[in-house]
C-alpha atoms as a PDB file:
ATOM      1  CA  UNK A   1     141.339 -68.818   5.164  1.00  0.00           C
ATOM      2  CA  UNK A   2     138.461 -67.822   7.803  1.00  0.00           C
ATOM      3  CA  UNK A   3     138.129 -70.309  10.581  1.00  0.00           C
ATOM      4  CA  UNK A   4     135.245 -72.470   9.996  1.00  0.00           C
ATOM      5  CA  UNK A   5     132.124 -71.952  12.668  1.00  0.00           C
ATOM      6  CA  UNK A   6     130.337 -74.770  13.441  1.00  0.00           C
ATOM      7  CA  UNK A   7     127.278 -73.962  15.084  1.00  0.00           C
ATOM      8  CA  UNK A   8     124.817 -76.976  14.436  1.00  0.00           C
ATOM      9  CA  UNK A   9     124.328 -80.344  16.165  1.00  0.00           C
ATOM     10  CA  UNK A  10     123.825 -83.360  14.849  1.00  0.00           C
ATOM     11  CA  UNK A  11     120.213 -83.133  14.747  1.00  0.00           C
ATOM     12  CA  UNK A  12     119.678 -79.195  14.902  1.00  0.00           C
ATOM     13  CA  UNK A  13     118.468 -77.486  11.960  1.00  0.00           C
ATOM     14  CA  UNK A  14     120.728 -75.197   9.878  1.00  0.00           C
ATOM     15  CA  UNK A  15     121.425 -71.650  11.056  1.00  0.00           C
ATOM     16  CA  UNK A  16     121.428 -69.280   7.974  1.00  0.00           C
ATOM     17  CA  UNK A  17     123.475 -66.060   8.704  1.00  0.00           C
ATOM     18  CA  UNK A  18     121.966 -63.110   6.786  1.00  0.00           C
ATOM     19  CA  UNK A  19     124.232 -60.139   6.088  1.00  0.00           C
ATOM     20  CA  UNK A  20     122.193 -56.725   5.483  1.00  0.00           C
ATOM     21  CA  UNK A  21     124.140 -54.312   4.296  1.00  0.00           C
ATOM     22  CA  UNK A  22     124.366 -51.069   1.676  1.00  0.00           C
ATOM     23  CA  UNK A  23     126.891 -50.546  -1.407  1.00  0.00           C
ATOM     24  CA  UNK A  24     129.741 -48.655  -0.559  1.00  0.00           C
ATOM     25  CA  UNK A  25     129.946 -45.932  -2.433  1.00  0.00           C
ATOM     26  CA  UNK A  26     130.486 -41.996  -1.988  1.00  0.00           C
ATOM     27  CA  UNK A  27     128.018 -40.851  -0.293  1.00  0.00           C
ATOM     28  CA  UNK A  28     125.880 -43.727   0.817  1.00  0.00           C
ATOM     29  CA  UNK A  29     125.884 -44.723   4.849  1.00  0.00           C
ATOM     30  CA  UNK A  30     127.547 -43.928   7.928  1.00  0.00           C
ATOM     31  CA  UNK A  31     126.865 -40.404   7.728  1.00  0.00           C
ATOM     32  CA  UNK A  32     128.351 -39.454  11.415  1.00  0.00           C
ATOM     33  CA  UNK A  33     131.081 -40.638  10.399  1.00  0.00           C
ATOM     34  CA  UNK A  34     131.341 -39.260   7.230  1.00  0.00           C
ATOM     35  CA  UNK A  35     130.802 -35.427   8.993  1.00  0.00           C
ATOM     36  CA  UNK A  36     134.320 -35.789  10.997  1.00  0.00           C
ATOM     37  CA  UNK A  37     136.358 -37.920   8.077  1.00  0.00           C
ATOM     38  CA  UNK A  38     134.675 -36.975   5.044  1.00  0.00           C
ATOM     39  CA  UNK A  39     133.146 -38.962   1.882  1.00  0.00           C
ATOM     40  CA  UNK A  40     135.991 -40.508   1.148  1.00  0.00           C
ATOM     41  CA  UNK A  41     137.982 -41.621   3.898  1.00  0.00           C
ATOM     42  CA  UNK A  42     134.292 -43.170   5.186  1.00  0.00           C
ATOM     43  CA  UNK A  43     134.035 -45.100   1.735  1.00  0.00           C
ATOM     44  CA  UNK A  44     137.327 -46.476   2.308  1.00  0.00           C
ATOM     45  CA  UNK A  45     136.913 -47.938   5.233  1.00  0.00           C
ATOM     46  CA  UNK A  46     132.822 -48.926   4.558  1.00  0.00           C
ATOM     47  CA  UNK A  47     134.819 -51.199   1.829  1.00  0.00           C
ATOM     48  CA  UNK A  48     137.140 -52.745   4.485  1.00  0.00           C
ATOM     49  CA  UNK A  49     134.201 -53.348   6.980  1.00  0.00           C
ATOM     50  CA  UNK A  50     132.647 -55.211   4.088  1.00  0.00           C
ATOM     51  CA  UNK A  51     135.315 -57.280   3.643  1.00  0.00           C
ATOM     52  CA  UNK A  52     135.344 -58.158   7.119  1.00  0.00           C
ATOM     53  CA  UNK A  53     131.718 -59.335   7.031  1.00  0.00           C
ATOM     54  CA  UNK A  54     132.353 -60.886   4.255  1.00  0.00           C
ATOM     55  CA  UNK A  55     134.996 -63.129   6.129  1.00  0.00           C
ATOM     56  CA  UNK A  56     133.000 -63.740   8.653  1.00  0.00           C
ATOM     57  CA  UNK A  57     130.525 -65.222   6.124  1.00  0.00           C
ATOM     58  CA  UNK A  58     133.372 -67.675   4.648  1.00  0.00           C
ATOM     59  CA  UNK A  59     133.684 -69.131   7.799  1.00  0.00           C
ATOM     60  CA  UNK A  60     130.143 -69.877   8.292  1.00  0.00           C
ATOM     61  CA  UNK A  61     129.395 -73.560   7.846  1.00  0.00           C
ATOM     62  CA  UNK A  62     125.578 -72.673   7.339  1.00  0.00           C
ATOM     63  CA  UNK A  63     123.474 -71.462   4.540  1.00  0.00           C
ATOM     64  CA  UNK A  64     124.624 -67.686   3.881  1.00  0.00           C
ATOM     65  CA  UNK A  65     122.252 -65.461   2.895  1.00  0.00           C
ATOM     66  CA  UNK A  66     122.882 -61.391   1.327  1.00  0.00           C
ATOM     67  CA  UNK A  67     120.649 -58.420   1.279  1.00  0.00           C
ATOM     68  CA  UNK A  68     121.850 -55.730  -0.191  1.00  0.00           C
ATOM     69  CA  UNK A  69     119.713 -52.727   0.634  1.00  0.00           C
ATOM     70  CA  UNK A  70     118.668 -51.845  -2.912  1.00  0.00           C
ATOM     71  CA  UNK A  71     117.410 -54.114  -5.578  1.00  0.00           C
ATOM     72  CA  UNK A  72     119.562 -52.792  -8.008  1.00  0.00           C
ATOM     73  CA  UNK A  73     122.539 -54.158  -6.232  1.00  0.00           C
ATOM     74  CA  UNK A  74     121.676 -58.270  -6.661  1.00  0.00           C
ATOM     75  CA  UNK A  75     123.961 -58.290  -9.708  1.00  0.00           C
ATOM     76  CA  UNK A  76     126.788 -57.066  -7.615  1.00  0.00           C
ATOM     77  CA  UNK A  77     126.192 -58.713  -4.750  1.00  0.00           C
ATOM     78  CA  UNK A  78     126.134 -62.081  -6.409  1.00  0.00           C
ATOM     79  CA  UNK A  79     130.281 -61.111  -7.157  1.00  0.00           C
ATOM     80  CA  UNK A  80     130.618 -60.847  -3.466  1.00  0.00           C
ATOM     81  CA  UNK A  81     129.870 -64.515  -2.823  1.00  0.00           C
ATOM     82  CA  UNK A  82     128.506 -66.902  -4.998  1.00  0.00           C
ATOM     83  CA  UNK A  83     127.612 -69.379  -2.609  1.00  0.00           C
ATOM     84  CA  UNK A  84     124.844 -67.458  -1.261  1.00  0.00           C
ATOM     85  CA  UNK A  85     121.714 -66.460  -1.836  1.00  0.00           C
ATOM     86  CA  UNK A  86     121.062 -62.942  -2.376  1.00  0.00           C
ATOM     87  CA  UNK A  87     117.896 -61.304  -1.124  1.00  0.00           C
ATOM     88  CA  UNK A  88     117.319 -57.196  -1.419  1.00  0.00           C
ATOM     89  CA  UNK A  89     115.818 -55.894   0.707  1.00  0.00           C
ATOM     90  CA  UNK A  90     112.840 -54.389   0.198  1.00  0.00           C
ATOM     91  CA  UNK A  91     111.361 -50.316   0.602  1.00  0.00           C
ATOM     92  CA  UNK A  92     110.556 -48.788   4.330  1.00  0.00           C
ATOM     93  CA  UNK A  93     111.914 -48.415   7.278  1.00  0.00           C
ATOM     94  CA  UNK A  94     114.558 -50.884   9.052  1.00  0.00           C
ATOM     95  CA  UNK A  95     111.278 -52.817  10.953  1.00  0.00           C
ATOM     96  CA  UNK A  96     109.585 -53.585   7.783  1.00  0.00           C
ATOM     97  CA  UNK A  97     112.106 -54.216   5.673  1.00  0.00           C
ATOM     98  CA  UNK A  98     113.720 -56.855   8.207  1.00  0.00           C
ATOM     99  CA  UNK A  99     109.843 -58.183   8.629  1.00  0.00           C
ATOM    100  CA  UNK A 100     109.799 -58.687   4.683  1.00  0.00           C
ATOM    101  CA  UNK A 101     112.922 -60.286   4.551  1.00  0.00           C
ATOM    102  CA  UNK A 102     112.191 -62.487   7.304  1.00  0.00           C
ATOM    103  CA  UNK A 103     109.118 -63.763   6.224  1.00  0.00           C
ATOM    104  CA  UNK A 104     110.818 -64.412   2.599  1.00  0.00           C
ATOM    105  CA  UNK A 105     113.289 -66.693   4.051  1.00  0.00           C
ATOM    106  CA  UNK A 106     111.250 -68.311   6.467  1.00  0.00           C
ATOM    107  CA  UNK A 107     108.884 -69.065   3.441  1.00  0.00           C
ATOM    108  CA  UNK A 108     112.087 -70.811   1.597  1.00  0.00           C
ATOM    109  CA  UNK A 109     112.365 -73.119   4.226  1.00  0.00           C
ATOM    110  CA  UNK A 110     114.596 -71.287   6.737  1.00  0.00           C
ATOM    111  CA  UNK A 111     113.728 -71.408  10.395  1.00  0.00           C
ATOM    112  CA  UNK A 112     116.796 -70.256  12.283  1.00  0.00           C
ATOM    113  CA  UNK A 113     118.004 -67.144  10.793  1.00  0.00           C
ATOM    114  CA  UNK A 114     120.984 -64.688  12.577  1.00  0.00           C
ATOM    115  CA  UNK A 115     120.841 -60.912  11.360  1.00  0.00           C
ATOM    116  CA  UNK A 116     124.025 -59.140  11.455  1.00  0.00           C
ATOM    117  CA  UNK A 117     125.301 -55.790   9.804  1.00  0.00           C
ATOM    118  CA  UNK A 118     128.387 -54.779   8.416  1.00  0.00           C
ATOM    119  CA  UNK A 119     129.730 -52.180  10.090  1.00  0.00           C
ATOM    120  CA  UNK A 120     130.618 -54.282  13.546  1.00  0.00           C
ATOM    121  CA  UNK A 121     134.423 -55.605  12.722  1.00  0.00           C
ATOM    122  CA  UNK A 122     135.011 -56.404  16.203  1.00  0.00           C
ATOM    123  CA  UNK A 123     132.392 -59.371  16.275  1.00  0.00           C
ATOM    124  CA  UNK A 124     134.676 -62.564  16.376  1.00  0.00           C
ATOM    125  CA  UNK A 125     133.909 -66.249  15.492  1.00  0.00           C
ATOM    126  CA  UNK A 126     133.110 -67.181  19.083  1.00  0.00           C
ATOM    127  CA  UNK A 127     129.962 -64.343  18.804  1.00  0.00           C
ATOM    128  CA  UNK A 128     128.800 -66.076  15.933  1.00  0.00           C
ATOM    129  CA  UNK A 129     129.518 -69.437  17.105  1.00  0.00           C
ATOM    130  CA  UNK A 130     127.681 -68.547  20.429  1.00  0.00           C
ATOM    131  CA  UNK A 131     124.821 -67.437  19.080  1.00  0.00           C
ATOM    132  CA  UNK A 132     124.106 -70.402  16.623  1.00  0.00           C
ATOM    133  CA  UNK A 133     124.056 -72.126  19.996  1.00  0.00           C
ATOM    134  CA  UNK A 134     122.065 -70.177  22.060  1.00  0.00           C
ATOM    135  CA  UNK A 135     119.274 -70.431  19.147  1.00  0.00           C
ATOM    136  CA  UNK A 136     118.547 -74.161  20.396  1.00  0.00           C
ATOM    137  CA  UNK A 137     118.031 -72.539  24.107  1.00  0.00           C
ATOM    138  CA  UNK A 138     116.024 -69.321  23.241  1.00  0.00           C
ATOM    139  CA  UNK A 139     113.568 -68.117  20.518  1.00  0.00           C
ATOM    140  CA  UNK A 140     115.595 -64.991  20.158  1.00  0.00           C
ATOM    141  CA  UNK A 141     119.199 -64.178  20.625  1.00  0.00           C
ATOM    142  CA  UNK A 142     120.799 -60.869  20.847  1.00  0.00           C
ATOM    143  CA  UNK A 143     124.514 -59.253  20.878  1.00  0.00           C
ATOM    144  CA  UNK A 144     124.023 -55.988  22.754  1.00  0.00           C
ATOM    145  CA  UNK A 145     126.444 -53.202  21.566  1.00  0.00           C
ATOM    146  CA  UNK A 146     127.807 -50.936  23.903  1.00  0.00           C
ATOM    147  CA  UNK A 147     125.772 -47.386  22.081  1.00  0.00           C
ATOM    148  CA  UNK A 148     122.315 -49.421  23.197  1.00  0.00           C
ATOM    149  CA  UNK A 149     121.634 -51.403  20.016  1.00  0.00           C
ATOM    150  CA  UNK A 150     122.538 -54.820  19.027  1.00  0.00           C
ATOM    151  CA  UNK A 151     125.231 -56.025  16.580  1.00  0.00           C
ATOM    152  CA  UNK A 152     123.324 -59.497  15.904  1.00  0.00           C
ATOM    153  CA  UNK A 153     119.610 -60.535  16.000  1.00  0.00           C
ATOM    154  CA  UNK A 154     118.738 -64.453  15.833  1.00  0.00           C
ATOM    155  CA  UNK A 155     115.478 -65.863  16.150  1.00  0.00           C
ATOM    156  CA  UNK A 156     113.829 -69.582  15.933  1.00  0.00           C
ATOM    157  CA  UNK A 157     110.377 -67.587  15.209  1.00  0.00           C
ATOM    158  CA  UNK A 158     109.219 -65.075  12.881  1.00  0.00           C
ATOM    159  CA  UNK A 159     109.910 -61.610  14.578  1.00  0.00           C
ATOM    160  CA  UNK A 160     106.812 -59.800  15.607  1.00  0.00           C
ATOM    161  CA  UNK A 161     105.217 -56.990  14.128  1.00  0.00           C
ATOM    162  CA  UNK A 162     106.029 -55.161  17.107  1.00  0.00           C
ATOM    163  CA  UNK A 163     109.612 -54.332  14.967  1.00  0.00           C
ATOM    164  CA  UNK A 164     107.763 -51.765  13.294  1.00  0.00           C
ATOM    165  CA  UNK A 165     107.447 -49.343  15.991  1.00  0.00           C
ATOM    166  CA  UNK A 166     110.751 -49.789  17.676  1.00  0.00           C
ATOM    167  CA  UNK A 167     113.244 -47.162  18.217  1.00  0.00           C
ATOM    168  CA  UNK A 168     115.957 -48.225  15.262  1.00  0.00           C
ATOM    169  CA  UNK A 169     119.449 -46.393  15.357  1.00  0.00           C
ATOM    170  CA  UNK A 170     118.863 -45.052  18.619  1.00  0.00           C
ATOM    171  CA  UNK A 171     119.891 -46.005  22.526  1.00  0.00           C
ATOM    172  CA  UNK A 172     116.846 -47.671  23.005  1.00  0.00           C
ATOM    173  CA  UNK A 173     116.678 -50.195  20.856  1.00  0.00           C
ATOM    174  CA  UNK A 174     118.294 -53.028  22.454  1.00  0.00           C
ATOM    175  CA  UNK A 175     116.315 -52.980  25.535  1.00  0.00           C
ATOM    176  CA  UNK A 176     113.124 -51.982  23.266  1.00  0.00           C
ATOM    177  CA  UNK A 177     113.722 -54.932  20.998  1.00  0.00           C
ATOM    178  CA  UNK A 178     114.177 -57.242  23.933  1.00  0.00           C
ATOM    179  CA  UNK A 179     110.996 -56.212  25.275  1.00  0.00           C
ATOM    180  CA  UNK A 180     108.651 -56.745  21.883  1.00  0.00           C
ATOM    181  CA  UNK A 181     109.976 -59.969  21.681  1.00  0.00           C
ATOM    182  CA  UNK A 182     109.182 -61.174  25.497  1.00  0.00           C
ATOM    183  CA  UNK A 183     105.351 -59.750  24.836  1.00  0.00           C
ATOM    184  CA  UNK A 184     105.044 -61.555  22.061  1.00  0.00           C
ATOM    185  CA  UNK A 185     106.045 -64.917  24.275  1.00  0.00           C
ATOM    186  CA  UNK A 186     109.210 -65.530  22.876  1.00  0.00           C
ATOM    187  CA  UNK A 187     112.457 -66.224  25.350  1.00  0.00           C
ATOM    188  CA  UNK A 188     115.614 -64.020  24.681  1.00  0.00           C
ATOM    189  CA  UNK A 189     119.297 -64.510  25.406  1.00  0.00           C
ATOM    190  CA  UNK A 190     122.415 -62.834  25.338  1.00  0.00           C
ATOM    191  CA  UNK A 191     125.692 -63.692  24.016  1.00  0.00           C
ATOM    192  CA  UNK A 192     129.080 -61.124  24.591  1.00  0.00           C
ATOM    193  CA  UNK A 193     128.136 -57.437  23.863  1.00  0.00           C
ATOM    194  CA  UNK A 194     130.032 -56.139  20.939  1.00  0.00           C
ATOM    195  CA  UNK A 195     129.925 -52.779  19.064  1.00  0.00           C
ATOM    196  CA  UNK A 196     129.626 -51.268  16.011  1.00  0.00           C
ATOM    197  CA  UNK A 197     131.108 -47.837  14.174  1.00  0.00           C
ATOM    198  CA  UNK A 198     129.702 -44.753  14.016  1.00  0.00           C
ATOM    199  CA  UNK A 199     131.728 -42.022  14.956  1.00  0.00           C
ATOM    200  CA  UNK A 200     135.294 -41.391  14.603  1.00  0.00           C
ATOM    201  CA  UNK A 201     136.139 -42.117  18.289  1.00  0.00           C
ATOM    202  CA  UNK A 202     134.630 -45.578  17.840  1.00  0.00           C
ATOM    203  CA  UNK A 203     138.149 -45.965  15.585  1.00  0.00           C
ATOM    204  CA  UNK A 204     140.798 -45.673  17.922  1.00  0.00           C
ATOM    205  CA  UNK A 205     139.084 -48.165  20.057  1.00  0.00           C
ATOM    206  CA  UNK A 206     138.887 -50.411  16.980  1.00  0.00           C
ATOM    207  CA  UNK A 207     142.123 -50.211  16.212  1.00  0.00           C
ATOM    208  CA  UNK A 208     143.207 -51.134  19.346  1.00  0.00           C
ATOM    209  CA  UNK A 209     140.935 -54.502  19.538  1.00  0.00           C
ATOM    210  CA  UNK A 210     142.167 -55.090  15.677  1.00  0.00           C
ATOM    211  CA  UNK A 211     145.691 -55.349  16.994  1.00  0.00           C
ATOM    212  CA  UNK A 212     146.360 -58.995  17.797  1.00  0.00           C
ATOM    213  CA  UNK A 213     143.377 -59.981  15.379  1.00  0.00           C
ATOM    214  CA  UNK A 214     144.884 -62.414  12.941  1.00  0.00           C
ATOM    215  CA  UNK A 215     142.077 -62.912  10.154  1.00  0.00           C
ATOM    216  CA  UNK A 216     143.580 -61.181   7.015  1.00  0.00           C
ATOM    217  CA  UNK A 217     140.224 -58.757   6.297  1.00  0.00           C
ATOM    218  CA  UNK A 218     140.837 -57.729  10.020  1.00  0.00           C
ATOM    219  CA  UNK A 219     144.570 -57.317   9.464  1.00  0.00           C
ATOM    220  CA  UNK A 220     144.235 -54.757   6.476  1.00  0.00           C
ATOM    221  CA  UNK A 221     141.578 -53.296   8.224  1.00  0.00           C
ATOM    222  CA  UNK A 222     143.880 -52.351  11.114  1.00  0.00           C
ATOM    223  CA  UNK A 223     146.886 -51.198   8.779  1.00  0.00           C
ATOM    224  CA  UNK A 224     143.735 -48.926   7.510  1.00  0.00           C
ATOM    225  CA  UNK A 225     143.145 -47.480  10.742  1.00  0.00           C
ATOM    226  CA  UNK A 226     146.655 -46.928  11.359  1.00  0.00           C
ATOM    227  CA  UNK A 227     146.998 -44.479   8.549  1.00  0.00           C
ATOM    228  CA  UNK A 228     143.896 -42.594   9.807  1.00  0.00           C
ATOM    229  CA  UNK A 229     144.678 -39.304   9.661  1.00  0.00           C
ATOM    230  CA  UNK A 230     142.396 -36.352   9.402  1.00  0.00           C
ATOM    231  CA  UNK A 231     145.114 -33.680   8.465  1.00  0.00           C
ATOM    232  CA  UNK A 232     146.178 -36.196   5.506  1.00  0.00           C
ATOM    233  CA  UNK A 233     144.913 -36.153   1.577  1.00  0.00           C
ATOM    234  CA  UNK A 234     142.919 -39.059   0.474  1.00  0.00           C
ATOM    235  CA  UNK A 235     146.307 -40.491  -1.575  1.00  0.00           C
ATOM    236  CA  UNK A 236     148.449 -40.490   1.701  1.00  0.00           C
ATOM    237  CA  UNK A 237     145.677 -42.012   3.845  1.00  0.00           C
ATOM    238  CA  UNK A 238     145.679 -44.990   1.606  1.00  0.00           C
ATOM    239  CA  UNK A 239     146.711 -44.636  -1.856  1.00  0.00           C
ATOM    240  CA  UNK A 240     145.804 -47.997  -3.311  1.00  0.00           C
ATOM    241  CA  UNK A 241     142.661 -47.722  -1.602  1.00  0.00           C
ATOM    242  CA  UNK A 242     141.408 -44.078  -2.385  1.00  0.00           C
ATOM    243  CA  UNK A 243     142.405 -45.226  -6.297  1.00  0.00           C
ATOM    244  CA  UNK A 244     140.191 -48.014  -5.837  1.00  0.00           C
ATOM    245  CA  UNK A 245     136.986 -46.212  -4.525  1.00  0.00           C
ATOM    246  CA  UNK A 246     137.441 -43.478  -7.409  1.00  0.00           C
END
């Protein structure tokens, strides 16, 4: 069982935790990494980063909240967790559709909302924990990851329209980000830098984080990694998980 996060006071309003995140299948996501592993040994392991976030979202004492990517995913992303709320999200680029989403929640009632990903394993209950926290001492809070963007995004306030025009997926963004949010008058903190995956190398490092990391999602995870072999067919790389994804 995940260990439970408790990131509210007493008197503090509820932090939701909102996972965005695409379908695994063949084909879909993570393309970089795809070019050096191929379609299916990506899949594979877009499945176990899943189930990661997914653990991180069972030990989340707040509302949870997922959006899938496409619309035609709800149905299957109410199977993932049936406690939450599922929200798609909805058509254009990363800005808008976070802007849309945003503005949905905060029109249900939400006003402290944490954006996170699924493809950043490494991000431990502490980040999480921290950053429900820091929420009560800034409008915005950000995990900066190590390639220049950010692995979580909380804010008290709706984010500006200035997330339209920022430089998503590249180096920039982080600072970029920061910076739209400070014009618009809202305060930004930091919690511990983390990282995501997106190329092959970003693995080994993985791995070796993974190693002492007891949460069971983590744990098969890191037997995953451990197989990681480029030279190897899909059925020796992991057989019960290659028959799964086909």
């Amino acid at each position: 069982m995940a260990e439970s996060i408790v990131e509210h006071s007493v008197t503090a309003p509820m932090t939701a935790l909102v996972l965005l995140f695409k379908r695994p299948l063949l084909g879909q996501g993570k393309q970089r990494l795809a070019k050096s592993l191929g379609l299916e040994r990506t899949l594979i392991l877009a499945e176990r980063f899943l189930d990661c976030a997914l653990e991180d979202l069972e030990g989340w004492s707040g509302p949870v909240v997922l959006a899938p990517a496409h619309v035609a995913d709800r149905e299957w992303a109410k199977t993932l967790w049936p406690q939450a709320d599922v929200i798609p999200q909805g058509e254009g680029e990363l800005g808008q559709r976070i802007l849309d989403l945003d503005r949905q929640l905060r029109n249900l009632g939400h006003e402290r909302l944490i954006y996170m990903g699924s493809d950043a394993p490494v991000l431990s209950s502490e980040h999480y924990r921290s950053a429900g926290q820091r929420l009560g001492a800034s409008d915005v809070v950000l995990s900066a990851a190590d390639d220049g963007g950010v692995t979580l995004m909380g804010s008290t306030q709706p984010w500006p329209v200035g997330l339209l025009d920022l430089p998503w997926s590249t180096e920039q963004l982080g600072h970029a980000l920061a910076d739209c949010c400070r014009a618009s008058g809202f305060s930004v903190g930091y919690i511990a830098p983390s990282y995501d995956i997106d190329l092959e190398a970003d693995l080994s490092r993985l791995a070796v984080d993974l190693a002492k990391d007891t949460r069971p999602a983590r744990q098969r995870l890191y037997q995953l990694l451990l197989t990681l072999n480029r030279s190897e067919p899909c059925d020796n790389f992991s057989a019960d998980a290659c028959s799964a994804s086909h």
